[in-house]
Protein backbone atom coordinates (compact mmCIF):
# COMPACT_ATOMS: atom_id res chain seq x y z
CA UNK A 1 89.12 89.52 142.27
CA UNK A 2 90.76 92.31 142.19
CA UNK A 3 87.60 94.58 140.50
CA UNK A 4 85.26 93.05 143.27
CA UNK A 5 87.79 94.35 146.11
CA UNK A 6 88.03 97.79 144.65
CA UNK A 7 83.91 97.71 144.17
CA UNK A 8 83.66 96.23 147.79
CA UNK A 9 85.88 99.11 149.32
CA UNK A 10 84.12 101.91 147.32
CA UNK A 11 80.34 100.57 148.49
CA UNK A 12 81.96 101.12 152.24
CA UNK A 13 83.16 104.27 151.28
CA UNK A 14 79.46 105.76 149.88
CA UNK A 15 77.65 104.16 152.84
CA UNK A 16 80.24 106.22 155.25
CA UNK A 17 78.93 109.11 153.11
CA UNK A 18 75.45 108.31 153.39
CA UNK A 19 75.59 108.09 157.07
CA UNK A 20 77.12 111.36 157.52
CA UNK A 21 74.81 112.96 155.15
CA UNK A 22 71.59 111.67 157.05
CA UNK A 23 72.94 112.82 160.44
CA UNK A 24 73.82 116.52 159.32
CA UNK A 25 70.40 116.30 157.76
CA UNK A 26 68.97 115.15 160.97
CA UNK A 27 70.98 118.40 162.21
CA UNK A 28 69.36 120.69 160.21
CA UNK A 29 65.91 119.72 161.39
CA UNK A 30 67.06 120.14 164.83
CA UNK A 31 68.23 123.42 164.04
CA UNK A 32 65.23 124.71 162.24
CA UNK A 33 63.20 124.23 165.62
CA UNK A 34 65.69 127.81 166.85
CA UNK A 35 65.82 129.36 163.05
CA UNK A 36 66.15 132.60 164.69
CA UNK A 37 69.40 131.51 166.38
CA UNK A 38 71.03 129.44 164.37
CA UNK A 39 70.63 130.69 160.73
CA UNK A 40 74.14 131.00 159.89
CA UNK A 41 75.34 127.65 161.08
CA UNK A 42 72.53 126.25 159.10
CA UNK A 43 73.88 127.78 156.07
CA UNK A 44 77.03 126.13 156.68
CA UNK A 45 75.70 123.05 157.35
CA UNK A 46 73.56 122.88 153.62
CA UNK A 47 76.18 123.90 151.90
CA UNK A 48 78.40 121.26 153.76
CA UNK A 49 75.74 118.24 153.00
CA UNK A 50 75.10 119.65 149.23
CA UNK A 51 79.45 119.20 148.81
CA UNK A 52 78.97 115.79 150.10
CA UNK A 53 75.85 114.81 148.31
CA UNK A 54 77.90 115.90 144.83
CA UNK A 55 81.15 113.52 145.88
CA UNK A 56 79.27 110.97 146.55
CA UNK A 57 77.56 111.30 143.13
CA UNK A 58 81.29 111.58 141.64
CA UNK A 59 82.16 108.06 143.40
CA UNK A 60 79.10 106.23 141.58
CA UNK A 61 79.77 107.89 138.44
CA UNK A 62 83.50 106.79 138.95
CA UNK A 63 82.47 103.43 140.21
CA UNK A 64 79.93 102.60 137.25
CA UNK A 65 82.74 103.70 135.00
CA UNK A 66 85.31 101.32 136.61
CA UNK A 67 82.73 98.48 136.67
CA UNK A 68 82.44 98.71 133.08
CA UNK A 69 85.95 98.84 132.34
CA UNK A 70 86.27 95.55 134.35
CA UNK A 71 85.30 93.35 131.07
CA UNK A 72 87.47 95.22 128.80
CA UNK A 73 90.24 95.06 131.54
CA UNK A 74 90.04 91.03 131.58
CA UNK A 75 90.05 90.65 127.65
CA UNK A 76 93.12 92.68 127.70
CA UNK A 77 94.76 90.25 130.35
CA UNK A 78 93.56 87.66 128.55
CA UNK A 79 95.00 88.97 124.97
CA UNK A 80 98.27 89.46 126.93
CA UNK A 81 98.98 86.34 128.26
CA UNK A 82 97.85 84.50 125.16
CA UNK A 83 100.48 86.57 123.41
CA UNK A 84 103.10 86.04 126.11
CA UNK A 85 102.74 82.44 125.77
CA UNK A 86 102.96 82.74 121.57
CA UNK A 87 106.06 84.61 122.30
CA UNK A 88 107.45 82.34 124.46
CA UNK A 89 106.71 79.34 122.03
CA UNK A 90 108.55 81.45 119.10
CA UNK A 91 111.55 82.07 121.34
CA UNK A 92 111.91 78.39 121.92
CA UNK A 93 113.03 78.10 118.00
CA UNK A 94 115.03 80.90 117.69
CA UNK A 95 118.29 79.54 116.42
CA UNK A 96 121.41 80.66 117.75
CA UNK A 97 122.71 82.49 114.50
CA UNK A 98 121.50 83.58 111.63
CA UNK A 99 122.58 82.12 108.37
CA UNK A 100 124.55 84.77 106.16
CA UNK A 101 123.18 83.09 102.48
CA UNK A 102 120.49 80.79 102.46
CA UNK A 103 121.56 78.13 99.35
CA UNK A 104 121.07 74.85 98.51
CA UNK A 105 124.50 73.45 100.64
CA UNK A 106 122.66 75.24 103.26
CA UNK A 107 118.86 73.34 103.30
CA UNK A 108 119.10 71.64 106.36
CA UNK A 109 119.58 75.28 108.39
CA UNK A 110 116.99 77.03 106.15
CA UNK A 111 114.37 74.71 106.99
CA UNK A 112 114.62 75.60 110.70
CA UNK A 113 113.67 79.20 109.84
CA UNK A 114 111.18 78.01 107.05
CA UNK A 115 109.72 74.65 108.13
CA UNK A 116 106.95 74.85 105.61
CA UNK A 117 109.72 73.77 103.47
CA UNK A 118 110.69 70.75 104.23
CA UNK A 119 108.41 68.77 102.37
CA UNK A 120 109.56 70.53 98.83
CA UNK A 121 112.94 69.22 96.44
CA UNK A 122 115.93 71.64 96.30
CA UNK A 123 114.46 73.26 93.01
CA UNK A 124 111.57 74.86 94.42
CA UNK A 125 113.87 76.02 97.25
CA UNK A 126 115.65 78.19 94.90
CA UNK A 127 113.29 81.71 95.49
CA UNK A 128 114.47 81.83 98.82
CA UNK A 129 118.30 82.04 97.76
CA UNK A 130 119.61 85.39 98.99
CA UNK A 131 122.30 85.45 96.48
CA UNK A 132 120.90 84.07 93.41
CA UNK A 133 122.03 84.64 89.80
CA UNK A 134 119.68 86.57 87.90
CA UNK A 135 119.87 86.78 83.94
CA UNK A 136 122.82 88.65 82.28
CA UNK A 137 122.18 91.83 80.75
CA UNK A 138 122.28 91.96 77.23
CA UNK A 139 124.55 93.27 74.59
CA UNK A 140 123.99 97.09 73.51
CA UNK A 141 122.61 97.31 76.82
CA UNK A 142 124.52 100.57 78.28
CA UNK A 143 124.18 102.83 75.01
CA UNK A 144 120.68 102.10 74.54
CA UNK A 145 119.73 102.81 78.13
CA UNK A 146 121.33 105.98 77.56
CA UNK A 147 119.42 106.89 74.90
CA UNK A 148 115.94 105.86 76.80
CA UNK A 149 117.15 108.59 79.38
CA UNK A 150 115.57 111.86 77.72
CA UNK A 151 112.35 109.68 77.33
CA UNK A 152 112.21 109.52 81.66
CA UNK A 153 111.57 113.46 81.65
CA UNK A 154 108.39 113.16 79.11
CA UNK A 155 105.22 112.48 79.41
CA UNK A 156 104.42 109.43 81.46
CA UNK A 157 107.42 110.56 83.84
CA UNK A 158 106.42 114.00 84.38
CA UNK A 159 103.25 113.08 85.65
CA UNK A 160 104.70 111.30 88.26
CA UNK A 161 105.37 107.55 89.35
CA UNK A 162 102.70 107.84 92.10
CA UNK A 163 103.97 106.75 95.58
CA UNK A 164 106.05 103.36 96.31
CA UNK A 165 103.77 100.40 97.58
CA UNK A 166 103.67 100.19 101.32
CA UNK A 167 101.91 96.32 101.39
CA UNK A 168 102.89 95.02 105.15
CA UNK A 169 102.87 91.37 106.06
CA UNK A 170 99.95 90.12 108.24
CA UNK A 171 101.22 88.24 112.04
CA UNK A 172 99.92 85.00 110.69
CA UNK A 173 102.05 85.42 107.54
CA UNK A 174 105.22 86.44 109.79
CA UNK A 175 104.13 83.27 112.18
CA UNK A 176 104.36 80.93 109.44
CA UNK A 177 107.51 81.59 108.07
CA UNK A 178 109.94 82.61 110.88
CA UNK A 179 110.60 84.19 114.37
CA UNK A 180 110.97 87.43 113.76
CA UNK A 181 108.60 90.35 114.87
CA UNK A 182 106.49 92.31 113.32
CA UNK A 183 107.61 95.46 113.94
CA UNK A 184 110.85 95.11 112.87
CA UNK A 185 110.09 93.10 109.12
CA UNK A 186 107.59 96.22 109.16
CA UNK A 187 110.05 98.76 109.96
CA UNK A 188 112.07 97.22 107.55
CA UNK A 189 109.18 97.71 105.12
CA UNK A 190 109.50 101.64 105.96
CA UNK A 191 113.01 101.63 105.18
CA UNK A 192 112.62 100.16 101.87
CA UNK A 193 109.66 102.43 100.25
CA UNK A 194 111.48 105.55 101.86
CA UNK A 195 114.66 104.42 99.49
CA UNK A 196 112.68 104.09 96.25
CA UNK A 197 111.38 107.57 96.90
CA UNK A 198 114.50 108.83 96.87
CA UNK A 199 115.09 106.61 93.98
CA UNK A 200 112.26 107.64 91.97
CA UNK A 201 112.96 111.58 93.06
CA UNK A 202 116.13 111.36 91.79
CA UNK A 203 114.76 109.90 88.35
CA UNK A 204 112.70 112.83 87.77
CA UNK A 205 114.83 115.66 88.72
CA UNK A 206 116.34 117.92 86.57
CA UNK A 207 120.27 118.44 86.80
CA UNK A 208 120.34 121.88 87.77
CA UNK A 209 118.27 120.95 91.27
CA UNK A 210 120.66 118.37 91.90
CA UNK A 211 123.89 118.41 94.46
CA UNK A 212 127.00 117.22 92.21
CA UNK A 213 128.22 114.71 94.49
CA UNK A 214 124.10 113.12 93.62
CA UNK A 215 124.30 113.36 89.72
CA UNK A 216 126.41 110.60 88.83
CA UNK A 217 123.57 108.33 91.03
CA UNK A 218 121.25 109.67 89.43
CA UNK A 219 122.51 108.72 85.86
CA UNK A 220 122.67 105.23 87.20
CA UNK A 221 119.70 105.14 88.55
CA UNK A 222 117.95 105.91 85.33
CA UNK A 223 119.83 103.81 83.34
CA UNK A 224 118.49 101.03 85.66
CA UNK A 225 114.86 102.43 85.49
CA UNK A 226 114.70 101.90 81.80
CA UNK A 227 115.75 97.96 82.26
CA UNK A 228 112.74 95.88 80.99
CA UNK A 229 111.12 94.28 84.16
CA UNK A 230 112.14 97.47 86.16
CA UNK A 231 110.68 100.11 84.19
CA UNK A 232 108.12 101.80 85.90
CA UNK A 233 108.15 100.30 89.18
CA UNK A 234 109.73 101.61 92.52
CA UNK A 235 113.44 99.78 93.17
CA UNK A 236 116.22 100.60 95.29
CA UNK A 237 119.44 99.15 95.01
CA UNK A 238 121.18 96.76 98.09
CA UNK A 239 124.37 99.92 98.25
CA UNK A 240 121.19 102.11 99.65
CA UNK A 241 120.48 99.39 102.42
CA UNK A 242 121.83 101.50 105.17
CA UNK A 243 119.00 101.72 107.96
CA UNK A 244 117.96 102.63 110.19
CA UNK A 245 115.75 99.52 110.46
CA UNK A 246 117.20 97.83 107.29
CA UNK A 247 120.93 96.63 107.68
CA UNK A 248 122.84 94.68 105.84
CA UNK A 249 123.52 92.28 108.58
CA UNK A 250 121.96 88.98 109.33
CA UNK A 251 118.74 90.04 110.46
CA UNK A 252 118.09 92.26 107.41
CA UNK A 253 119.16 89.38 104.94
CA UNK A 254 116.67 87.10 106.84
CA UNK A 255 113.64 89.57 106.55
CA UNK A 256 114.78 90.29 103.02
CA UNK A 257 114.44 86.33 102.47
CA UNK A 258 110.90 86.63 104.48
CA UNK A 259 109.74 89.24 102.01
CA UNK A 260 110.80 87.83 98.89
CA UNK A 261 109.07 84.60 99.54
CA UNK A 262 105.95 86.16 100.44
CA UNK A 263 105.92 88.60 97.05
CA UNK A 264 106.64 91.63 98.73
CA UNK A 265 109.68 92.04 96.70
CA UNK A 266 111.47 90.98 93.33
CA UNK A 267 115.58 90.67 92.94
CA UNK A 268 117.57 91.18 89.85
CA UNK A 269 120.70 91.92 89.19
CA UNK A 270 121.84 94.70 86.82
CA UNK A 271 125.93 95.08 85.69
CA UNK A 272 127.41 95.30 89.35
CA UNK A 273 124.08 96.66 91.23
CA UNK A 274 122.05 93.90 93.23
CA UNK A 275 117.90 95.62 92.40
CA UNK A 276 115.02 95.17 94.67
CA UNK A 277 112.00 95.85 93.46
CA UNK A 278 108.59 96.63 95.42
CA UNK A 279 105.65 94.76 94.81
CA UNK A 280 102.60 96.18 94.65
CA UNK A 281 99.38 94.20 96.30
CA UNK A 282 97.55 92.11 94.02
């Protein structure tokens, strides 16, 4: 409605133009029957209806423009409101708080952020425990990862880990699982490859480049890069979950939960240090 109102008041606007343009023409032939007289005035005149001729030209060009935006315009509206009303379903099952851990005592809350769910025993709900037990570390462990340290600086290290996998989630992915946006499990996403950059810079450099407040992280991050399951993959520990998307708080341990369950990242835990790893796509 609106597009044929704006089309109906332009069409007014070029006949108003039309009109005036055929009555100074009809001047000019008046004026050409005293050319002797009237020459400069009929300058002015041609030069007046030429301006005029090229606006009106401008207002078709601008109205066949807007015309053809009109489709594009309605698909948008459309797109919009279908998105509002999506929106507006999601919000309706937004609980009131997030749940801190997500365990087994705690099913009956999960399932309202993971309805998919439901249908599956207590066992198979154990990936999407935020706080689960991974395997103890083995005897011998500490000396021998200190050993495997000089072999991080050789070849296959030196040539560089390549960068951390950025894999984002899909909407219908996100949809399926719970009501949080895209953007911000996304953001998240950000957050967590630009930590296992730092991680994996700080594997590679060489003391004498590094601060001396950063050394004593670095040692431990290397001894945790040399961990079998970890080594050669991009990780960042949950002490460098600080933002500024990525929190520690109950949104971040809910898209954490969102990620893991949809293989975007593995957990582990080494001696005190809670590891995430980043999944690359298959």
């Amino acid at each position: 409605m609106n597009g044929s109102k704006a089309g109906a008041s332009l069409d007014s606007l070029m006949s108003s133009f039309n009109a005036r343009i055929t009555q100074l023409q009809e001047l000019v032939i008046a004026r050409n029957m005293y050319p002797a007289s009237s020459i400069a005035d009929l300058s002015a005149v041609d030069a007046a209806v030429s301006a005029m001729e090229l606006q009106v030209k401008a207002i078709k060009d601008r109205l066949r423009e807007e015309t053809r935006a009109i489709p594009k315009t309605k698909k948008l509206i459309d797109a919009s409101l279908r998105q509002q009303k999506k929106l507006q379903n999601m919000s309706l099952h937004v609980p009131y708080q997030m749940v801190d851990r997500v365990t087994v005592s705690h099913l009956e809350t999960s399932r309202c952020l993971f309805p998919e769910f439901s249908g599956q025993d207590s066992g198979s709900f154990e990936a999407l425990k935020l706080d689960e037990e991974p395997a103890a570390v083995p005897k011998g462990t500490e000396s021998r990862n200190r050993k495997n340290l000089d072999k991080l600086n050789t070849t296959e290290e030196k040539k560089g880990r390549g960068s951390p996998p950025t894999w984002y989630i899909t909407g219908s992915e996100l949809d399926s699982l719970s009501s949080l946006t895209l953007e911000k499990v996304n953001a998240a996403i950000n957050d967590m490859v630009s930590y296992a950059e730092t991680n994996s810079q700080l594997i590679v450099a060489p003391k004498k480049k590094l601060a001396e407040n950063h050394w004593e992280k670095a040692l431990e991050i290397r001894d945790i890069a040399t961990m079998e399951g970890i080594k050669g993959k991009h990780f960042f520990l949950e002490a460098d979950i600080k933002g500024p998307s990525l929190k520690l708080d109950n949104t971040g341990k809910a898209i954490l939960t969102v990620l893991r369950h949809l293989g975007r990242i593995n957990e582990t835990r080494i001696g005190h240090n809670r590891v995430i790893i980043l999944q690359k796509p298959h």
